[in-house]
Protein backbone atom coordinates (compact mmCIF):
# COMPACT_ATOMS: atom_id res chain seq x y z
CA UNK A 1 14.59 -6.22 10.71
CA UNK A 2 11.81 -3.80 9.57
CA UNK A 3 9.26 -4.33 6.93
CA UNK A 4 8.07 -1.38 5.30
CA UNK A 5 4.93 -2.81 3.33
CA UNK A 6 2.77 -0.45 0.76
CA UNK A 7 -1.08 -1.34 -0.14
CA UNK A 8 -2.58 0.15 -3.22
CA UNK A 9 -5.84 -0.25 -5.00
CA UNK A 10 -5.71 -2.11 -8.30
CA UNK A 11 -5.65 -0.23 -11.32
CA UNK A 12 -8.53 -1.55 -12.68
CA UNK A 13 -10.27 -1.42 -9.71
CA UNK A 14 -12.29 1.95 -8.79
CA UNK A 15 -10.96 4.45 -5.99
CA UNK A 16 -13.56 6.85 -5.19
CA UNK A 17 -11.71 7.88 -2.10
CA UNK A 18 -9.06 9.13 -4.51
CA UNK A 19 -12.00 10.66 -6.95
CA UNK A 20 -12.76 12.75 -4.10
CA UNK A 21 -9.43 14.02 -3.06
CA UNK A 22 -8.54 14.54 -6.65
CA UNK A 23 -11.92 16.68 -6.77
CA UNK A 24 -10.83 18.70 -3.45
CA UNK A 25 -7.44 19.44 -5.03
CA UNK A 26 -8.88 20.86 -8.07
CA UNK A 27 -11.61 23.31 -6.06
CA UNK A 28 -8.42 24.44 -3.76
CA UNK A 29 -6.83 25.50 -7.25
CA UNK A 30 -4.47 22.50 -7.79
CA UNK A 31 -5.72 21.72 -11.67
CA UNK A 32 -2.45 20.20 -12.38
CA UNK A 33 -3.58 16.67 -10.28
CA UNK A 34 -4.42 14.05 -13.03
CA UNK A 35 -5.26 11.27 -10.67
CA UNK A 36 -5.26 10.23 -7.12
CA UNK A 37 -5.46 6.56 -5.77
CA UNK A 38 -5.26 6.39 -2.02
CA UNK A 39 -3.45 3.48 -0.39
CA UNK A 40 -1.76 2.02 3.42
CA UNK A 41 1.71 2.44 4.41
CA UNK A 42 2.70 -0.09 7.06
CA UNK A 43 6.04 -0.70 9.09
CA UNK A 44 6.26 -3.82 10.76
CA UNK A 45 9.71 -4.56 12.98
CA UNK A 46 10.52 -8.32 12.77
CA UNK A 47 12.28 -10.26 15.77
CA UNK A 48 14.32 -12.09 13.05
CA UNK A 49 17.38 -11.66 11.14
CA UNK A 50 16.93 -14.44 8.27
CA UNK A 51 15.96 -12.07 5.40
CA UNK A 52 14.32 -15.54 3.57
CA UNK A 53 12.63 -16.15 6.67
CA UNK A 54 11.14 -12.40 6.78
CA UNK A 55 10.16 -12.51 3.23
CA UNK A 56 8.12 -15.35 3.27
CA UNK A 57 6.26 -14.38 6.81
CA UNK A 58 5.66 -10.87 5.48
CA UNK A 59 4.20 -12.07 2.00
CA UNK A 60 2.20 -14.46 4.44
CA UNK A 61 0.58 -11.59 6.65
CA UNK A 62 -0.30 -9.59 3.62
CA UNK A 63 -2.11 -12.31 1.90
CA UNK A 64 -3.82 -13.08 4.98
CA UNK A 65 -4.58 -9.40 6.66
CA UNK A 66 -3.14 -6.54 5.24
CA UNK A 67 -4.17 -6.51 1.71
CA UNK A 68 -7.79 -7.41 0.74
CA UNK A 69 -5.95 -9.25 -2.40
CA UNK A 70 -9.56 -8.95 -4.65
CA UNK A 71 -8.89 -5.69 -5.20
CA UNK A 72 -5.87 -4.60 -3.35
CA UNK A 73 -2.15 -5.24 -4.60
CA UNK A 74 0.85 -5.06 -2.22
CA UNK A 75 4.62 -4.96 -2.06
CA UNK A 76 7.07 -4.62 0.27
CA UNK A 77 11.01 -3.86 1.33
CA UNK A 78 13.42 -5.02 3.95
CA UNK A 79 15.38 -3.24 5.65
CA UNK A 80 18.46 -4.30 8.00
């Protein structure tokens, strides 16, 4: 089973990495760009075909490692 799993800032939470793209996309003429918050894209493949079983270890490991949960949220699909 794979686990894709997708980190973002909070919104309330400030992204100057994405401040500084947004201003490098403006000065390479893309004006249009409102906003940019920058985030992780994970896949994890999971030696387990309970999809309850996956859910709950995957929610686990985000808490835990993958998302700073202070100021990080996180969500994630199953697949197979």
């Amino acid at each position: 089973m794979k686990a894709k799993v997708y980190v973002t800032i909070k919104e309330n939470v400030l992204d100057p990495q994405g401040q500084a793209v947004q201003g490098s996309l403006h000065t390479m003429g893309f004006a249009e760009v409102d906003k940019v918050r920058i985030g992780k894209y994970l896949e994890l493949q999971l030696d387990t075909s309970d999809r309850a079983e996956a859910e709950a270890r995957v929610k686990v490991m985000c808490e835990k490692l993958l998302a700073n949960t202070v100021v990080e949220d996180f969500r994630f699909e199953l697949e197979g």
